[in-house]
Protein backbone atom coordinates (compact mmCIF):
# COMPACT_ATOMS: atom_id res chain seq x y z
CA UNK A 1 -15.87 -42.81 -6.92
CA UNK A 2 -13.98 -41.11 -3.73
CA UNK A 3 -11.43 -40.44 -5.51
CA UNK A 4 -13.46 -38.57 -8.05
CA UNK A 5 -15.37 -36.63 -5.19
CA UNK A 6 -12.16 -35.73 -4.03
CA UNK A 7 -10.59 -34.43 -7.13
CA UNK A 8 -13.33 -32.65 -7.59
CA UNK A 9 -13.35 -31.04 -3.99
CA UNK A 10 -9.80 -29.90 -4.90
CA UNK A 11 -10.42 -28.61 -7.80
CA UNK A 12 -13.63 -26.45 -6.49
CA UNK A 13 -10.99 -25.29 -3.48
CA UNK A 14 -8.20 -24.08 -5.96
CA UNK A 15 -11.24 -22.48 -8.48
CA UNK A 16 -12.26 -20.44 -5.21
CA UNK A 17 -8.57 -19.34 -4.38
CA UNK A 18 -8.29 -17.92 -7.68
CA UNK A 19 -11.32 -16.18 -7.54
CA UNK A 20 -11.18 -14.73 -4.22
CA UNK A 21 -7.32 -14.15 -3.82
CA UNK A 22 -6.76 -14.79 0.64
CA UNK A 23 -6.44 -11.12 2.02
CA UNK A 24 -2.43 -10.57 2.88
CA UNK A 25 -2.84 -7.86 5.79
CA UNK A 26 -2.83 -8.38 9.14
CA UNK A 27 -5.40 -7.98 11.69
CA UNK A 28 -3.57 -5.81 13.34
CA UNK A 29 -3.24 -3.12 10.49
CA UNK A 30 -6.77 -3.64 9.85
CA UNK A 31 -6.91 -1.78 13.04
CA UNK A 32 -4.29 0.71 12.52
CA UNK A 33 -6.71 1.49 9.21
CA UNK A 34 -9.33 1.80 11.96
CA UNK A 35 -7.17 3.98 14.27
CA UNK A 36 -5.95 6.35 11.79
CA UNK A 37 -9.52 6.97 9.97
CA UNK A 38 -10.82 7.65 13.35
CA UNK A 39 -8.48 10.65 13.28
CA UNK A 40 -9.40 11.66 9.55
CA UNK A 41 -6.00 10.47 8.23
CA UNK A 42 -6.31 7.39 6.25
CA UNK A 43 -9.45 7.04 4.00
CA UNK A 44 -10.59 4.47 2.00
CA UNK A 45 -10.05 4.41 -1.96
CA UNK A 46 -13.57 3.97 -2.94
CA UNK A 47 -12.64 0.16 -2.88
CA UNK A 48 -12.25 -0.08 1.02
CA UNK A 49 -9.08 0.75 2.67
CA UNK A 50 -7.32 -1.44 -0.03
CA UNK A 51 -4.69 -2.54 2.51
CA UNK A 52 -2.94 -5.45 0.17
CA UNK A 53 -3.22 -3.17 -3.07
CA UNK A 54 0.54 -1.40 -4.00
CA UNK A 55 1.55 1.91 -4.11
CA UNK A 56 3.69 3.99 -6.19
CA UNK A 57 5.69 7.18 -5.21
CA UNK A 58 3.19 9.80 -5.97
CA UNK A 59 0.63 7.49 -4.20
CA UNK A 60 2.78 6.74 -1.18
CA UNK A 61 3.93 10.53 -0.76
CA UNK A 62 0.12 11.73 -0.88
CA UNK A 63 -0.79 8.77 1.78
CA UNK A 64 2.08 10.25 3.95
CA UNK A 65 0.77 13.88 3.47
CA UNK A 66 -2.52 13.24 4.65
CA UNK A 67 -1.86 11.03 7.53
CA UNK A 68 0.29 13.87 8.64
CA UNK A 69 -2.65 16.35 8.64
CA UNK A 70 -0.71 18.53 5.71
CA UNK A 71 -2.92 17.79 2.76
CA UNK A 72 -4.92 20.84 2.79
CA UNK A 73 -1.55 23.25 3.35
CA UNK A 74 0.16 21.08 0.65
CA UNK A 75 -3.46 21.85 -1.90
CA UNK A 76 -3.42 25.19 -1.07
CA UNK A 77 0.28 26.37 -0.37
CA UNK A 78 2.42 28.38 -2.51
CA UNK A 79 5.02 25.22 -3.09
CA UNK A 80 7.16 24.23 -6.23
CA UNK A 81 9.19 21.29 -6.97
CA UNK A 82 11.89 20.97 -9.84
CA UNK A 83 10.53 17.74 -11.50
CA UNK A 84 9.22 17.28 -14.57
CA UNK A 85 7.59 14.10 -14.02
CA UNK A 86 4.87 14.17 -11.70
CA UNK A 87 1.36 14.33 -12.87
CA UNK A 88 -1.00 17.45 -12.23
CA UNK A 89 -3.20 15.37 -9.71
CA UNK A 90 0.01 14.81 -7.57
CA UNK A 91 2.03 17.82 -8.03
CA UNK A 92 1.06 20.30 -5.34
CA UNK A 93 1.50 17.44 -2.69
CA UNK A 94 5.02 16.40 -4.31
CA UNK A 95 6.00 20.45 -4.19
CA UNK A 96 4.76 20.18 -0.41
CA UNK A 97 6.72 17.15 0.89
CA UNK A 98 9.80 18.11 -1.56
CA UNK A 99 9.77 21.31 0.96
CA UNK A 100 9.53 19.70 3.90
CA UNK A 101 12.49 17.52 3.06
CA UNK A 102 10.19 14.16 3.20
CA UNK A 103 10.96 13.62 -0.30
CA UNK A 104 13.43 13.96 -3.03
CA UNK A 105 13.77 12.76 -6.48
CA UNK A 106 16.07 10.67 -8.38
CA UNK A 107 17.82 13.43 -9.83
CA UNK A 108 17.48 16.91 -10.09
CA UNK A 109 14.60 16.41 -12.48
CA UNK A 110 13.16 13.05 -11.99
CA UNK A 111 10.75 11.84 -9.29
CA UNK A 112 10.04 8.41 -10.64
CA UNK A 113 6.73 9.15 -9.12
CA UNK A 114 4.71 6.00 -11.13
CA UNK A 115 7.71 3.52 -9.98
CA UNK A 116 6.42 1.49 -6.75
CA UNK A 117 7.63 3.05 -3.62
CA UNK A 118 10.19 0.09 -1.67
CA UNK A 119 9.77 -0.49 1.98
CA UNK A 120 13.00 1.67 2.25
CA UNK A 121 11.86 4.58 0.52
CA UNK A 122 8.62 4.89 2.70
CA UNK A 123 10.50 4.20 5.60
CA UNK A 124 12.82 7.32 4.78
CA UNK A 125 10.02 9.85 4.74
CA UNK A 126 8.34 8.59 7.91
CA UNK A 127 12.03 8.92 9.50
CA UNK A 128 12.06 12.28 7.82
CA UNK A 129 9.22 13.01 9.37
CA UNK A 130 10.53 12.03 12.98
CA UNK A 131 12.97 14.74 11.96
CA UNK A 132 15.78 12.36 11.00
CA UNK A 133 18.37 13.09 8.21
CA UNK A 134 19.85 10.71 5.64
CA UNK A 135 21.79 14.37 3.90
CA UNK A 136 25.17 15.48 4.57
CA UNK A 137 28.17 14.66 7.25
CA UNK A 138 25.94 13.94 10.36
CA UNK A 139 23.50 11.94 8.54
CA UNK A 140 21.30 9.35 11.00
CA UNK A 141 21.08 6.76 8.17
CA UNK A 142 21.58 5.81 4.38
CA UNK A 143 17.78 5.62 2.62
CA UNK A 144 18.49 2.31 1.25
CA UNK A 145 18.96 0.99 4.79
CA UNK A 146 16.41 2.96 6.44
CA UNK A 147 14.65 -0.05 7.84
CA UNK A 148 17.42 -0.90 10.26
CA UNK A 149 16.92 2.68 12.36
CA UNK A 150 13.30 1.64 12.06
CA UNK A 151 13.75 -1.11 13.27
CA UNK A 152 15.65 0.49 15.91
CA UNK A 153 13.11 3.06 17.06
CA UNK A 154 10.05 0.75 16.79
CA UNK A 155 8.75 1.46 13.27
CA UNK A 156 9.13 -2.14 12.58
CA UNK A 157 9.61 -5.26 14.28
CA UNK A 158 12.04 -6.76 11.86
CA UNK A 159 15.41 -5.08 10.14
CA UNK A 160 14.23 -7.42 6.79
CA UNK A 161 13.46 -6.51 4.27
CA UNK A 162 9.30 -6.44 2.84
CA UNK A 163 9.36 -7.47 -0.58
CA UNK A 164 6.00 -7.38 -0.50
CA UNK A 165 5.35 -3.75 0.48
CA UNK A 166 1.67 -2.51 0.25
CA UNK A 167 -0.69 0.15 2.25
CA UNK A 168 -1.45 -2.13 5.02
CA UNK A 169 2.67 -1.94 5.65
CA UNK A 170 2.14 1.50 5.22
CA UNK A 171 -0.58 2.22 7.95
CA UNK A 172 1.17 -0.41 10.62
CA UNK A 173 4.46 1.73 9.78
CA UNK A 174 2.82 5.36 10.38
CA UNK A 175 0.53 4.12 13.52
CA UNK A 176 3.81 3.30 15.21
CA UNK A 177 5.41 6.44 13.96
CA UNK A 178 2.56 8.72 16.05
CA UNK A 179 3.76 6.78 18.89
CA UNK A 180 7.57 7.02 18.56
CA UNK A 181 9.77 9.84 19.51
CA UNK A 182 11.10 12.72 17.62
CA UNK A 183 14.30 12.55 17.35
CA UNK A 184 15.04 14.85 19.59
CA UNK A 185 13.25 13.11 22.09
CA UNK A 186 11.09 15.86 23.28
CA UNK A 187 7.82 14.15 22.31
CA UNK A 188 6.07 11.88 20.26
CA UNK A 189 4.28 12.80 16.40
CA UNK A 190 1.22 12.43 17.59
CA UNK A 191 1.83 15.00 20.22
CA UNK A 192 3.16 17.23 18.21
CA UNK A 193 0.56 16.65 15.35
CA UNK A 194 -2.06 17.41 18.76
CA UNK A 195 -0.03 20.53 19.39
CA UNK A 196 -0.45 21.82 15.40
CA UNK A 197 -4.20 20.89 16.01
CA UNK A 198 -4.61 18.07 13.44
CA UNK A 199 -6.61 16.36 16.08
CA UNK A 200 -7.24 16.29 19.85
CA UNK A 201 -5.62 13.94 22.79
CA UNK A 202 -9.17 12.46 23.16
CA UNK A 203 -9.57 11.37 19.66
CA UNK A 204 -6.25 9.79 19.98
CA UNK A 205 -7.18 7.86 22.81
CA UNK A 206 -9.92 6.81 21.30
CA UNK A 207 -8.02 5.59 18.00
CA UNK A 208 -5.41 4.18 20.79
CA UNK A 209 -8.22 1.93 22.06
CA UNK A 210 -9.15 1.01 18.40
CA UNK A 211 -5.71 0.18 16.90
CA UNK A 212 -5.40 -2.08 20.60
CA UNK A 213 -9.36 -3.61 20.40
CA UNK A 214 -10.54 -3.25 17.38
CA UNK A 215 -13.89 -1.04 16.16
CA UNK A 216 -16.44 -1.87 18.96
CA UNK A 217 -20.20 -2.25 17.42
């Protein structure tokens, strides 16, 4: 009779595992999410902030747009890209970032936008971003080993590989890009994203105090 009680138990546990899959990300990105939604950069999908779900390229390039306060200039802008690959919905924010050097495709006429974006790929535009080059003689870093300057500079806190790469990985990596240094060294991005007026040094403290507490109330 126990041992029937206790087959049963297991069984009921495992049912309820399949059912409700355990959530993957991290308290502490759950607080990044917090952080960077308290500055208008990270939204929810209509699902939540979807931290464990995947991205692909067009996705992840969008994500990166918009945490970087350039979504509206990249909607309204005057931009073109050579690709003939990326869907309507995604193709004045590809033009943008294609541009601005975050992104480039994987030839001259293929994004590969629908593929899922790697760890290293992501981690190349946020380096981008810190003004970083992976083109020509003087390059900082090859994009398939991004992760090690990221590691490096503090994007990360390990050089290994994430096989399991989703938009909680995402947020933790861009939080910790505001605070890092241009590459220059001359300030951090979320000083210069205060200086271009995406938002103010208070609300950054405040999302400081979030991504380090949590949400209070």
């Amino acid at each position: 009779m126990k041992r029937t009680i206790a087959l049963i138990l297991t069984l009921c546990m495992l049912a309820a595992l399949l059912v409700c899959p355990v959530s993957a990300h991290t308290a502490q990105q759950q607080k990044d999410a917090d952080a960077l939604n308290h500055l208008g950069l990270f939204l929810g999908t209509g699902k939540g902030y979807e931290l464990d779900a995947e991205l692909n390229r067009n996705q992840s390039v969008t994500l990166l747009v918009r945490m970087l306060g350039k979504l509206v200039e990249a909607e309204t802008g005057d931009y073109s890209h050579p690709f003939n690959d990326v869907p309507k919905w995604a193709s004045k924010v590809v033009a943008y970032a294609y541009t601005a050097g975050l992104v480039k495709g994987y030839n001259a006429t293929t994004y590969g936008g629908s593929d899922a974006v790697s760890d290293f790929q992501f981690l190349t535009m946020v380096l981008r971003a810190l003004d970083y080059t992976d083109s020509g003689e003087n390059r900082d870093f090859y994009y398939r080993e991004s992760r090690t300057l990221a590691y490096q500079i503090g994007l990360v806190d390990s050089d290994k590989n994430d096989n399991a790469f989703d938009r909680g990985a995402a947020v933790e990596i861009f939080w910790n890009a505001l605070n890092t240094k241009l590459k220059d060294g001359s300030k951090t991005l979320a000083a210069r994203l205060i200086a271009q007026g995406v938002f103010t040094q208070k609300q950054f403290d405040e999302a400081t105090e979030i991504a380090k507490n949590g949400k209070s109330g």
